[in-house]
N, C-alpha and C. Protein backbone atom coordinates (compact mmCIF):
# COMPACT_ATOMS: atom_id res chain seq x y z
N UNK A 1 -31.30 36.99 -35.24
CA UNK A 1 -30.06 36.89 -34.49
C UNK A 1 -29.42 35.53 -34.71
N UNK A 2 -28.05 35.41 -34.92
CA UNK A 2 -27.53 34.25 -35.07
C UNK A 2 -26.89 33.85 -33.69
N UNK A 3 -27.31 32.67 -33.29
CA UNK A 3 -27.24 31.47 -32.18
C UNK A 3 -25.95 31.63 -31.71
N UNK A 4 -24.66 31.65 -32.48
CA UNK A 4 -23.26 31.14 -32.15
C UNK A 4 -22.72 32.30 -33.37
N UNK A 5 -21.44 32.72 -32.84
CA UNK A 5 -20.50 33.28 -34.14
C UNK A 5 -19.14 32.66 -33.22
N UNK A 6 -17.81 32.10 -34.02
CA UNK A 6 -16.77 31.97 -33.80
C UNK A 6 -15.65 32.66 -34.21
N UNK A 7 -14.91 33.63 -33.93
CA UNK A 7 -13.78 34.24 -34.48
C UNK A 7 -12.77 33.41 -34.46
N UNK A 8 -12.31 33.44 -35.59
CA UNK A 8 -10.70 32.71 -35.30
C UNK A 8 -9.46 33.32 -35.61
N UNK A 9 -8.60 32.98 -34.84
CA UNK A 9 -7.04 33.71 -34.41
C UNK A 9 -5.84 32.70 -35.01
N UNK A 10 -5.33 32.63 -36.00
CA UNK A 10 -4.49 31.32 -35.92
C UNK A 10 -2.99 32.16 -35.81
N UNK A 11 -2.08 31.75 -34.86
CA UNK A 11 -1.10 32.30 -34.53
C UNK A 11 0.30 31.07 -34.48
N UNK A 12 1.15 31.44 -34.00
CA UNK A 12 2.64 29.95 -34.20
C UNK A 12 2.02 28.67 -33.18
N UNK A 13 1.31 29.75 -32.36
CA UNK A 13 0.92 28.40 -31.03
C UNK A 13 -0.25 27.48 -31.32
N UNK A 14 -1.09 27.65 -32.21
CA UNK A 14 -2.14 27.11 -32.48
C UNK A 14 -3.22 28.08 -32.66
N UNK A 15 -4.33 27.54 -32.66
CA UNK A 15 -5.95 28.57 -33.29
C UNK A 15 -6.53 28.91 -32.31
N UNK A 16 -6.95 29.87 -31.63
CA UNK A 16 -7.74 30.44 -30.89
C UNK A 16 -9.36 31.01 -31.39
N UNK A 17 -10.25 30.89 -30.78
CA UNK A 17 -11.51 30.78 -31.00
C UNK A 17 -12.06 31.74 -30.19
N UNK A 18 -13.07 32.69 -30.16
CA UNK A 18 -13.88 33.50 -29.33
C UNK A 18 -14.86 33.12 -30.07
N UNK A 19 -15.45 32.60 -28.76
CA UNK A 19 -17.15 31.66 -29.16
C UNK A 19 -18.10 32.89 -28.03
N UNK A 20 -19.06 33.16 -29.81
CA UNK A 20 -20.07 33.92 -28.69
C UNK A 20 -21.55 33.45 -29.13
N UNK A 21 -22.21 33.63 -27.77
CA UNK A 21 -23.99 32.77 -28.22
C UNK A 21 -24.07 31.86 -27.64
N UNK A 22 -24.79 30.80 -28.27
CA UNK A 22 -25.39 29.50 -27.50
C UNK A 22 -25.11 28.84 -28.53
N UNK A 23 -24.71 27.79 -27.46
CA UNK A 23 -24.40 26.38 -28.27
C UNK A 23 -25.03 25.52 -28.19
N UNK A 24 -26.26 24.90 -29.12
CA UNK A 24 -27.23 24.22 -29.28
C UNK A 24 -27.22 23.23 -30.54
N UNK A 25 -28.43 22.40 -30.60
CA UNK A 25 -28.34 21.27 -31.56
C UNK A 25 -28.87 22.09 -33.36
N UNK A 26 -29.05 23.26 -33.10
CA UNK A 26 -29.90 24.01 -34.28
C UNK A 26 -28.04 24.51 -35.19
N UNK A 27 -27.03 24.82 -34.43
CA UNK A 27 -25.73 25.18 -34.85
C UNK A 27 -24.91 24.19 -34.37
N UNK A 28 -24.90 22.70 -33.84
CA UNK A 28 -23.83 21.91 -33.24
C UNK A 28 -23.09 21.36 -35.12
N UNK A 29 -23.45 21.76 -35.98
CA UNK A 29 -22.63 21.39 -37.17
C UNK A 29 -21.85 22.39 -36.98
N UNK A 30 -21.70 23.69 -37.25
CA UNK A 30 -21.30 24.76 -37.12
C UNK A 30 -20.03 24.74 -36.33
N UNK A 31 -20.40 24.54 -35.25
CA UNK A 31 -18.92 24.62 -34.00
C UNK A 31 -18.56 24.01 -34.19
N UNK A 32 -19.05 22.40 -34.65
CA UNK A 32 -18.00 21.12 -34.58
C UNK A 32 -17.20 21.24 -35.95
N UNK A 33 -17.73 21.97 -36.74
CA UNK A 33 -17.02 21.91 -38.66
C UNK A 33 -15.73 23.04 -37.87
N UNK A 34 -16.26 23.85 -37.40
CA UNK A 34 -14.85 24.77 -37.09
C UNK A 34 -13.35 24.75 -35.91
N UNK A 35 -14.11 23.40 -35.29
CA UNK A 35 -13.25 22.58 -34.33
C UNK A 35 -12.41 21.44 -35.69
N UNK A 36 -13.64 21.16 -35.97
CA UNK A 36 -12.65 19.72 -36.82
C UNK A 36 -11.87 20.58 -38.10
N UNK A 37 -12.11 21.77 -38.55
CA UNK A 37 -11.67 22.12 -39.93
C UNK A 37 -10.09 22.59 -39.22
N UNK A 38 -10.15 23.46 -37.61
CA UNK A 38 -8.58 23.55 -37.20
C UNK A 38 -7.79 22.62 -37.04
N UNK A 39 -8.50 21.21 -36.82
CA UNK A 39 -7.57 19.85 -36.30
C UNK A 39 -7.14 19.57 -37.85
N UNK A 40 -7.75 19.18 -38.85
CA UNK A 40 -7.61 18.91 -40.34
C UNK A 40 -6.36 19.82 -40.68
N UNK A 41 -6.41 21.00 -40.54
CA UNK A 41 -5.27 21.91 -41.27
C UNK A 41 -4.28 21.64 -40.24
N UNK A 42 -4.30 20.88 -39.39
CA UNK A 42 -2.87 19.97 -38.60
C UNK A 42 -2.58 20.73 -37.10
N UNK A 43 -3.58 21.65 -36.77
CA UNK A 43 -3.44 22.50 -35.54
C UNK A 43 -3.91 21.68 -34.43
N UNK A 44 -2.93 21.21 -33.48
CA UNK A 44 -3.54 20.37 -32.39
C UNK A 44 -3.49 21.40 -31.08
N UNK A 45 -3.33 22.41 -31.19
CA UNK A 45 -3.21 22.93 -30.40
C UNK A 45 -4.33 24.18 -30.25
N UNK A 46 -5.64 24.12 -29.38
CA UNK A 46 -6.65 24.90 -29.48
C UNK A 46 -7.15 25.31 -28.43
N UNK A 47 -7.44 26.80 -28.83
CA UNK A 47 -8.05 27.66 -27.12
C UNK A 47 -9.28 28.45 -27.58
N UNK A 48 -10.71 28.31 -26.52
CA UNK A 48 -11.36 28.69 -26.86
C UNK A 48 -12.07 29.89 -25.61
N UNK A 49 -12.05 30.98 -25.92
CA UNK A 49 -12.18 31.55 -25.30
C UNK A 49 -14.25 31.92 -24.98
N UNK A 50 -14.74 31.55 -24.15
CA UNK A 50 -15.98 31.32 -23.88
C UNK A 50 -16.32 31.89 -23.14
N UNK A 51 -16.06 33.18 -22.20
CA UNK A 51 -16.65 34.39 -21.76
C UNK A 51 -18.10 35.18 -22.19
N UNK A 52 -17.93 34.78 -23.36
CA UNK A 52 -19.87 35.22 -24.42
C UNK A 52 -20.39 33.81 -24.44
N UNK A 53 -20.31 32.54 -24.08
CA UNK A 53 -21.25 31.90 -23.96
C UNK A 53 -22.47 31.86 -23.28
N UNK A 54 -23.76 32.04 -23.76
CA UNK A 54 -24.52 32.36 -23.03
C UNK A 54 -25.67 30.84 -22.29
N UNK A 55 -25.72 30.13 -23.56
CA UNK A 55 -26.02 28.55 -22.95
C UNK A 55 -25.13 27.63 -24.03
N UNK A 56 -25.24 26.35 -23.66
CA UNK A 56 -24.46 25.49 -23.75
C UNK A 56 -25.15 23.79 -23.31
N UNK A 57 -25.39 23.92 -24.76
CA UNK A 57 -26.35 21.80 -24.12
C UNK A 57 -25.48 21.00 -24.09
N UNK A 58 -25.90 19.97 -24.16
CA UNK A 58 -25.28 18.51 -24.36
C UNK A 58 -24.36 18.41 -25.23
N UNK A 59 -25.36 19.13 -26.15
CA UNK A 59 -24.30 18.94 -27.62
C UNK A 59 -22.57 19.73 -27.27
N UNK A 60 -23.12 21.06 -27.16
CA UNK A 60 -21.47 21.52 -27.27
C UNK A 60 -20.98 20.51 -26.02
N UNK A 61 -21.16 19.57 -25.28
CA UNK A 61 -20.03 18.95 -24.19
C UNK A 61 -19.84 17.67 -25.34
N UNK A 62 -20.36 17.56 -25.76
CA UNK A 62 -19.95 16.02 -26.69
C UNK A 62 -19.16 16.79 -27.68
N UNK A 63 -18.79 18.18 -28.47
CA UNK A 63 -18.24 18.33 -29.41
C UNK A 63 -17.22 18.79 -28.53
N UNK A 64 -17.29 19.01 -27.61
CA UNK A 64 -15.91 19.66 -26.61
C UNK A 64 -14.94 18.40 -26.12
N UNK A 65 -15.51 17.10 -25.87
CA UNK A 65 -14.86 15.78 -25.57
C UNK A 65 -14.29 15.66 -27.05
N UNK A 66 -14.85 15.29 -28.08
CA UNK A 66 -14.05 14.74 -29.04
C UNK A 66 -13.32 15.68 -30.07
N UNK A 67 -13.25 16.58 -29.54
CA UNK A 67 -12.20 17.87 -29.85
C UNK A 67 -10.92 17.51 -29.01
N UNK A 68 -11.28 17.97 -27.98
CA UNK A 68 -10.11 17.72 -26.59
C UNK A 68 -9.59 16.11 -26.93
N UNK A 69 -10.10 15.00 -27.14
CA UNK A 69 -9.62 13.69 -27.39
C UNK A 69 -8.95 14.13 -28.81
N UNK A 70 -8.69 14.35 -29.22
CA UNK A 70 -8.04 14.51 -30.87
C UNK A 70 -7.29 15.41 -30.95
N UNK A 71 -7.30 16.64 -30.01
CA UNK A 71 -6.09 17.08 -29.56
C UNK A 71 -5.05 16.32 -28.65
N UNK A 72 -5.36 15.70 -27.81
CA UNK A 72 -4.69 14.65 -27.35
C UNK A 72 -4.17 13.68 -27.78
N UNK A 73 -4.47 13.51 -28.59
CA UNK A 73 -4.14 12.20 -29.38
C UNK A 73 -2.98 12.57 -30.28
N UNK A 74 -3.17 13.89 -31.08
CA UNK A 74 -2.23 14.35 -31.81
C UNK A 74 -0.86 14.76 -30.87
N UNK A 75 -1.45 14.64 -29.90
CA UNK A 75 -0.03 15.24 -29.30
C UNK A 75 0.08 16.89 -28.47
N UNK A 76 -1.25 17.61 -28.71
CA UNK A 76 -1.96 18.84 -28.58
C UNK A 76 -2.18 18.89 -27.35
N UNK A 77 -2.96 20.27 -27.32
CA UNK A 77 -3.76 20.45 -26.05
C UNK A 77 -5.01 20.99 -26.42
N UNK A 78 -5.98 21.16 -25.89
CA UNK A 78 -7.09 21.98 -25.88
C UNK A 78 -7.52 22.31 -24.90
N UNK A 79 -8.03 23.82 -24.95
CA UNK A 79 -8.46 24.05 -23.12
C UNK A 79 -9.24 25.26 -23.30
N UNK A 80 -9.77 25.63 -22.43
CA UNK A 80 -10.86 26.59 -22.85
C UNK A 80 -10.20 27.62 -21.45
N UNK A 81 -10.51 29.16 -21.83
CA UNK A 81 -10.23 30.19 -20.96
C UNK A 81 -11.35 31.20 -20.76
N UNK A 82 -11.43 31.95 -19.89
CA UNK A 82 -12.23 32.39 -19.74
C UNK A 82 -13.83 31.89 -19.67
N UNK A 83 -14.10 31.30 -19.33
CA UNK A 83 -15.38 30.11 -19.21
C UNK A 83 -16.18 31.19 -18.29
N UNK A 84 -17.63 31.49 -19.66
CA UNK A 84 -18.83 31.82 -18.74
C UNK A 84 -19.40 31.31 -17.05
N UNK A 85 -20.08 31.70 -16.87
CA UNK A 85 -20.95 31.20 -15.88
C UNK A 85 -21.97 30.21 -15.92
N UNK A 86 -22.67 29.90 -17.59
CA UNK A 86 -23.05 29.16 -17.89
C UNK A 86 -22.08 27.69 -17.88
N UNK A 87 -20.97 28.55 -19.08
CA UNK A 87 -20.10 27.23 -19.58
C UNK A 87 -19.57 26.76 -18.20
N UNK A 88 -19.31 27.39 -16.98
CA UNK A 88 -18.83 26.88 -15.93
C UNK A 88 -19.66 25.67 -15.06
N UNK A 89 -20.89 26.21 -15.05
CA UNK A 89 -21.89 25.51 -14.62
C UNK A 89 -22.36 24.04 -15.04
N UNK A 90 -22.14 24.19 -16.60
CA UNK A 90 -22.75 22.71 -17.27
C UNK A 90 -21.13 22.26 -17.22
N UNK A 91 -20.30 22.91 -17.65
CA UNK A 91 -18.80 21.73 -17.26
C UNK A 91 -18.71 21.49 -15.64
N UNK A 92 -18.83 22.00 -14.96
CA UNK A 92 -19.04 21.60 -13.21
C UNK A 92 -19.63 20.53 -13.52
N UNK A 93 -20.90 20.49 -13.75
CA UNK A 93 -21.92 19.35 -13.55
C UNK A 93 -21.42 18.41 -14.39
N UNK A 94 -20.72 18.20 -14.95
CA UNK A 94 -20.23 17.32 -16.36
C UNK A 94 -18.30 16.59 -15.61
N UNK A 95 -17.70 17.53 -14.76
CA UNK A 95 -16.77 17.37 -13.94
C UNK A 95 -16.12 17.25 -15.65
N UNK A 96 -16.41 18.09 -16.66
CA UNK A 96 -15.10 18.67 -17.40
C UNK A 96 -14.27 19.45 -17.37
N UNK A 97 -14.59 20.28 -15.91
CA UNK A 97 -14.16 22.17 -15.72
C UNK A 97 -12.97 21.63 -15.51
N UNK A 98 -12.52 20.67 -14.68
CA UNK A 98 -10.67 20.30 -14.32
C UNK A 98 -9.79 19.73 -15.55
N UNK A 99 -10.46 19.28 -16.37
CA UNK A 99 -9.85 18.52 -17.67
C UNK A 99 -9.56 19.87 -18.35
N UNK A 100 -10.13 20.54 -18.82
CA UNK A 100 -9.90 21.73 -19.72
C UNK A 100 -9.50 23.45 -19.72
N UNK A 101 -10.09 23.60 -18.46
CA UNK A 101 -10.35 24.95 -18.01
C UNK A 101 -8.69 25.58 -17.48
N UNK A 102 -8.37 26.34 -18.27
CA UNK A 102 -7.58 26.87 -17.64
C UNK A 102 -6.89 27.89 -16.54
């Protein structure tokens, strides 16, 4: 079974993402190459839809800060919708759920 799969949506508004699995240090290249490869092709504008997240470490909150900072920076947004119960839980405890969550 593979850990994480990401679909991607790229539409006029920016790239949309349906992240399903766990986000761990065994795939944190993985999510972060497909966060940084949408910012590179000039898309500052990113939504990730996280309803199939099933866990979520450290790692995906450090690739979720310097995503969200670099959308910001460009001028973007980034925000996540639909947020598991997991992803809700470790961004609660992290007090990222108000920065991003839509």
């Amino acid at each position: 079974m593979s850990e994480i799969t990401m679909e991607r949506v790229t539409t006029s508004a920016g790239v949309k993402f349906k992240v399903i699995g766990r986000i761990t240090a065994t795939n944190e290249e993985y999510f972060g190459k497909m966060l940084t490869d949408a910012l590179e092709e000039g898309f500052n504008r990113i939504v990730l839809n996280m309803q199939d997240v099933t866990l979520m470490t450290s790692v995906g909150i450090r690739i979720l800060l310097k995503s969200f900072k670099r959308c910001e920076e460009a001028g973007g947004k980034f925000r996540i919708e639909d947020p598991s119960e997991v992803v809700k839980s470790v961004m609660g405890l992290s007090a990222l759920q108000q920065m991003m969550v839509d």
